[in-house]
Protein backbone atom coordinates (compact mmCIF):
# COMPACT_ATOMS: atom_id res chain seq x y z
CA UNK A 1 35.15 9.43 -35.21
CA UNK A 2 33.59 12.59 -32.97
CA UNK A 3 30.19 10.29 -33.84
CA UNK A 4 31.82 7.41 -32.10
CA UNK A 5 33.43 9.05 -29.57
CA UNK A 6 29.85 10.98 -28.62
CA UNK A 7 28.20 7.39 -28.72
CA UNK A 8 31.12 5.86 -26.16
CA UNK A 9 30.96 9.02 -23.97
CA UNK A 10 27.18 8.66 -23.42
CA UNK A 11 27.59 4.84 -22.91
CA UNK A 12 29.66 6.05 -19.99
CA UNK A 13 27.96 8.14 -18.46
CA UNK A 14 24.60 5.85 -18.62
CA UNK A 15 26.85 2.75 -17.02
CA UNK A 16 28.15 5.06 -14.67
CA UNK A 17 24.65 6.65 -13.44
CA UNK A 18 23.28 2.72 -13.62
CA UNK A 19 26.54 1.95 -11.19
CA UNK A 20 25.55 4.77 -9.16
CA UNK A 21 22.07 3.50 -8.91
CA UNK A 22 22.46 0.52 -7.77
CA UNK A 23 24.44 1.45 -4.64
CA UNK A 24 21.28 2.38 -2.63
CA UNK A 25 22.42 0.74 0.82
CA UNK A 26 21.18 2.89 3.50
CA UNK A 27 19.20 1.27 6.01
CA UNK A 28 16.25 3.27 6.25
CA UNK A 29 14.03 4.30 3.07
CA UNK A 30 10.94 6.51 3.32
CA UNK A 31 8.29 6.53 0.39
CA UNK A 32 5.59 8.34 -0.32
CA UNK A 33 3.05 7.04 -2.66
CA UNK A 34 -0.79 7.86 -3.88
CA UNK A 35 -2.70 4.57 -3.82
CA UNK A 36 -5.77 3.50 -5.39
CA UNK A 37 -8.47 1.64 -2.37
CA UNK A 38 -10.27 -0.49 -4.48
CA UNK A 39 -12.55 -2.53 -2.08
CA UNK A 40 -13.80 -5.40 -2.34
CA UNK A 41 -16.87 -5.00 -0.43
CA UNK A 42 -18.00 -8.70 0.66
CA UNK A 43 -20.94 -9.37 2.68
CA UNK A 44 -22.93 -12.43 3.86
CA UNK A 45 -25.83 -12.99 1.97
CA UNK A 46 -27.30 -14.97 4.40
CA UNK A 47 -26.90 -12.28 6.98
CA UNK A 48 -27.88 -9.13 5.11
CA UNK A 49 -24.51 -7.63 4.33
CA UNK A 50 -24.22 -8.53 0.99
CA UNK A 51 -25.44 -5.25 -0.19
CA UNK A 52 -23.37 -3.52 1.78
CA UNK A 53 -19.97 -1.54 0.28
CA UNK A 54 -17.87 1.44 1.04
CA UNK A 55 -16.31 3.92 -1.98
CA UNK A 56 -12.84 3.22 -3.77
CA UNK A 57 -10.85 6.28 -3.25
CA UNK A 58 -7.08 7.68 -4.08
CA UNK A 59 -5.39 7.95 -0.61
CA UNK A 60 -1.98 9.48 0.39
CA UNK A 61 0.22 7.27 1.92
CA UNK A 62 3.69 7.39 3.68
CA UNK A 63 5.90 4.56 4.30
CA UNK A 64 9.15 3.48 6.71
CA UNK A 65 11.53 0.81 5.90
CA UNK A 66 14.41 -0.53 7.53
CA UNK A 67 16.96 -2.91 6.22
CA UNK A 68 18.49 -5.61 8.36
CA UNK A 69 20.34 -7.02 5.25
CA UNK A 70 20.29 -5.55 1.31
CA UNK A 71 17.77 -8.51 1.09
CA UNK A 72 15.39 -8.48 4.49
CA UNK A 73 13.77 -5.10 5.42
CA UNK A 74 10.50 -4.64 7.68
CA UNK A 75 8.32 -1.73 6.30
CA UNK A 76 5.54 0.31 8.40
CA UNK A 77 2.89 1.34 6.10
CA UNK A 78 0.94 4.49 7.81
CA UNK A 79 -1.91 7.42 6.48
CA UNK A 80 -4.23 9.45 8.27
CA UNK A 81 -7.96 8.03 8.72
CA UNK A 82 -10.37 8.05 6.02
CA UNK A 83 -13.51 8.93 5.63
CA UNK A 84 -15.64 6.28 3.60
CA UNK A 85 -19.24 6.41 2.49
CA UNK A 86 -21.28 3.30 3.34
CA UNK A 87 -23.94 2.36 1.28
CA UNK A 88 -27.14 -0.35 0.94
CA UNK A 89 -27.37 -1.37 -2.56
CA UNK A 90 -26.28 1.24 -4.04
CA UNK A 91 -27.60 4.07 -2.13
CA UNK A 92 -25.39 6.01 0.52
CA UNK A 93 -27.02 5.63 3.85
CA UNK A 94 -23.86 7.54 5.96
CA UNK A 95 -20.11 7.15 6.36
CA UNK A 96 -17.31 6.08 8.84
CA UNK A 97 -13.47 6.70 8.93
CA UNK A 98 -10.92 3.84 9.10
CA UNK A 99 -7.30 3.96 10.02
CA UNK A 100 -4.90 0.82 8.83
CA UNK A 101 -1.78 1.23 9.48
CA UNK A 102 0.07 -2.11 8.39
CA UNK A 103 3.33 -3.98 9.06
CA UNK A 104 5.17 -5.83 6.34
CA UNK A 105 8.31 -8.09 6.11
CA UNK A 106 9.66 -8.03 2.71
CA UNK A 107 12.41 -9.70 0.90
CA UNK A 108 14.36 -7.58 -1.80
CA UNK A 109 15.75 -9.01 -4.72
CA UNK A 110 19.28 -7.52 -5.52
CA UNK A 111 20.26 -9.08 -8.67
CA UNK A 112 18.79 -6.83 -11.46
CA UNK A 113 20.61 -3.81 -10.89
CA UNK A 114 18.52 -0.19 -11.08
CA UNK A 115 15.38 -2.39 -10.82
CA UNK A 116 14.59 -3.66 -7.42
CA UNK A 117 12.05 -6.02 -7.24
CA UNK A 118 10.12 -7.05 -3.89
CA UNK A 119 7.36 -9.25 -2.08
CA UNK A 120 6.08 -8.78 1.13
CA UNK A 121 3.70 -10.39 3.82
CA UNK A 122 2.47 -8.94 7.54
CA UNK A 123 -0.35 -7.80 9.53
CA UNK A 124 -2.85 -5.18 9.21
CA UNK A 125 -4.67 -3.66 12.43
CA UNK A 126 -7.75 -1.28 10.53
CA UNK A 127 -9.25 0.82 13.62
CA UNK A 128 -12.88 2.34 12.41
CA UNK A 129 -14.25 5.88 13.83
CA UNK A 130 -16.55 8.70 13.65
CA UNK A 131 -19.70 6.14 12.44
CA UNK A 132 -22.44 7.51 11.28
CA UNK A 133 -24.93 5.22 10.44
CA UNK A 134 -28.71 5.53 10.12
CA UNK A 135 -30.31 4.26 13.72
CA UNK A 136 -29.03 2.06 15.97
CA UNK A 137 -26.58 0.46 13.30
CA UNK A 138 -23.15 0.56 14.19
CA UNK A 139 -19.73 -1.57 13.73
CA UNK A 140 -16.83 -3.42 15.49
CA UNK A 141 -14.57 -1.20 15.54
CA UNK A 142 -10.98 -3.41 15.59
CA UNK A 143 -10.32 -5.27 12.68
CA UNK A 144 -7.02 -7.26 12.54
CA UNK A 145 -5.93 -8.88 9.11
CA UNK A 146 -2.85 -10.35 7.15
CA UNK A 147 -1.47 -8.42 4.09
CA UNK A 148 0.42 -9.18 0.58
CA UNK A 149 2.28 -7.18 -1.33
CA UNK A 150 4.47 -7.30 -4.35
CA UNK A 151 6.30 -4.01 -6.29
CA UNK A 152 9.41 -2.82 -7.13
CA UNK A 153 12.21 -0.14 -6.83
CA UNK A 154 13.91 1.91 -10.00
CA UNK A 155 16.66 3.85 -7.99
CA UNK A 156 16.99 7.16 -9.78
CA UNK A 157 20.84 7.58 -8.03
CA UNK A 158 21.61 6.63 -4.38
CA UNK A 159 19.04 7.82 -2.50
CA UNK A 160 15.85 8.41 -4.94
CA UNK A 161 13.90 5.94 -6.48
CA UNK A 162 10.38 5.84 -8.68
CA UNK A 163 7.97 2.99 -6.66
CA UNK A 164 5.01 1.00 -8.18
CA UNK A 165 3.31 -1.52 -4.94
CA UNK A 166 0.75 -3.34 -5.03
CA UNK A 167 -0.86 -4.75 -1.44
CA UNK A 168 -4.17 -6.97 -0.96
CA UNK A 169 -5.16 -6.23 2.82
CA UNK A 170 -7.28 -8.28 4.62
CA UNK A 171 -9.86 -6.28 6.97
CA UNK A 172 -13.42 -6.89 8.12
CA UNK A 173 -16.17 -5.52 10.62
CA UNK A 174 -19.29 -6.84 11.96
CA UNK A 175 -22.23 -4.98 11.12
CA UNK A 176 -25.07 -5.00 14.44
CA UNK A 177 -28.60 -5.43 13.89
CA UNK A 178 -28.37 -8.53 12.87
CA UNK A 179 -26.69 -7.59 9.37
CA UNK A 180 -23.60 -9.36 9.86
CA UNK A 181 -20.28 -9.18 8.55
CA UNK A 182 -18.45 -7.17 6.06
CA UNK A 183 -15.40 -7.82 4.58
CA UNK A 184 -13.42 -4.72 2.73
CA UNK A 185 -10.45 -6.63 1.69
CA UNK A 186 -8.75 -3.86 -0.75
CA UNK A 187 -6.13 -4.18 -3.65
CA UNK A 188 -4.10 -1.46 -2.93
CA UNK A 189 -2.47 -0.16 -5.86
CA UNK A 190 0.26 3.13 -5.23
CA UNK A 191 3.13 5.18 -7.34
CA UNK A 192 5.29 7.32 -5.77
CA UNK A 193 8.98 8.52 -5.09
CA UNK A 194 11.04 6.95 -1.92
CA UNK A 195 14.26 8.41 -0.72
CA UNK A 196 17.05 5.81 1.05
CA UNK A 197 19.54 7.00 3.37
């Protein structure tokens, strides 16, 4: 009897802390995530810039979402620039920083309880600084690109929640001299915590 009792109790207090979690309905949510830049690193072979690449990297990143509805939310995805290295086949020949801060429309699903699963599509604006480049190379330094994203939610109890996202971002630059462009069109992959109020 005290077994079954135990067993009921904790079924309680799970199904209540699961009820609890799923009443997350503030209308702003703030995340903070570490994301993996894994680049893609396309260039034109006709023009030169096929050899061209920047490093993947593990970047901080904060995020701002507001909910018009428990399904529609906008979310501003922002971080501070960084610094990449550039490189020619393999070999580093100097670096450049890049800020993209990016601009998503999502739709929440809000059927599944604790789990909250999302998609997302928007724009990206990448601005690119402090170039260093052997000679007179240089690059454009406004790149403006669409974005993707899919991840989801597990609220933790009404405001915090664990976060897996996962964004493809499209940005590009024009190498001078000739090179041509360069495409760095990351999968963004990021964990973190986000806190809804």
């Amino acid at each position: 009897m005290k077994k079954t009792l135990l067993a009921v109790a904790a079924l309680c207090a799970m199904t209540s802390g699961a009820a609890m979690a799923q009443q997350q309905d503030g209308k702003w949510q703030v995340r903070v995530r570490a994301v993996n830049l894994d680049a893609a690193n396309k260039g034109e072979a006709a023009t030169g810039a096929a050899g061209v690449s920047i490093n993947d990297k593990v970047i901080p990143e904060l995020d701002i979402s507001y909910y018009f509805t428990p399904n529609f939310a906008a979310e501003l995805v922002l971080t501070y620039p960084q610094k990449q290295d550039v490189r020619s086949n393999g070999v580093k020949i100097g670096s450049l920083k890049h800020l993209p801060p990016t601009l998503l429309a999502q739709y929440h699903f809000t059927n599944f309880g604790a789990f909250k699963p999302y998609v997302g599509a928007g724009i990206n604006y990448t601005r690119f600084s402090n170039v260093d480049l052997p000679g007179s190379l240089d690059v454009k330094r406004n790149s403006w690109g669409g974005a993707l994203q899919v991840g989801f939610d597990y609220a933790l109890d009404k405001n915090w929640s664990l976060n897996f996202d996962v964004k493809k971002v499209y940005i590009d630059t024009t190498i001078n001299s000739g090179i041509g462009k360069f495409k760095v069109d990351p999968i963004l992959v990021g964990v973190g915590v986000g806190y809804r109020f």
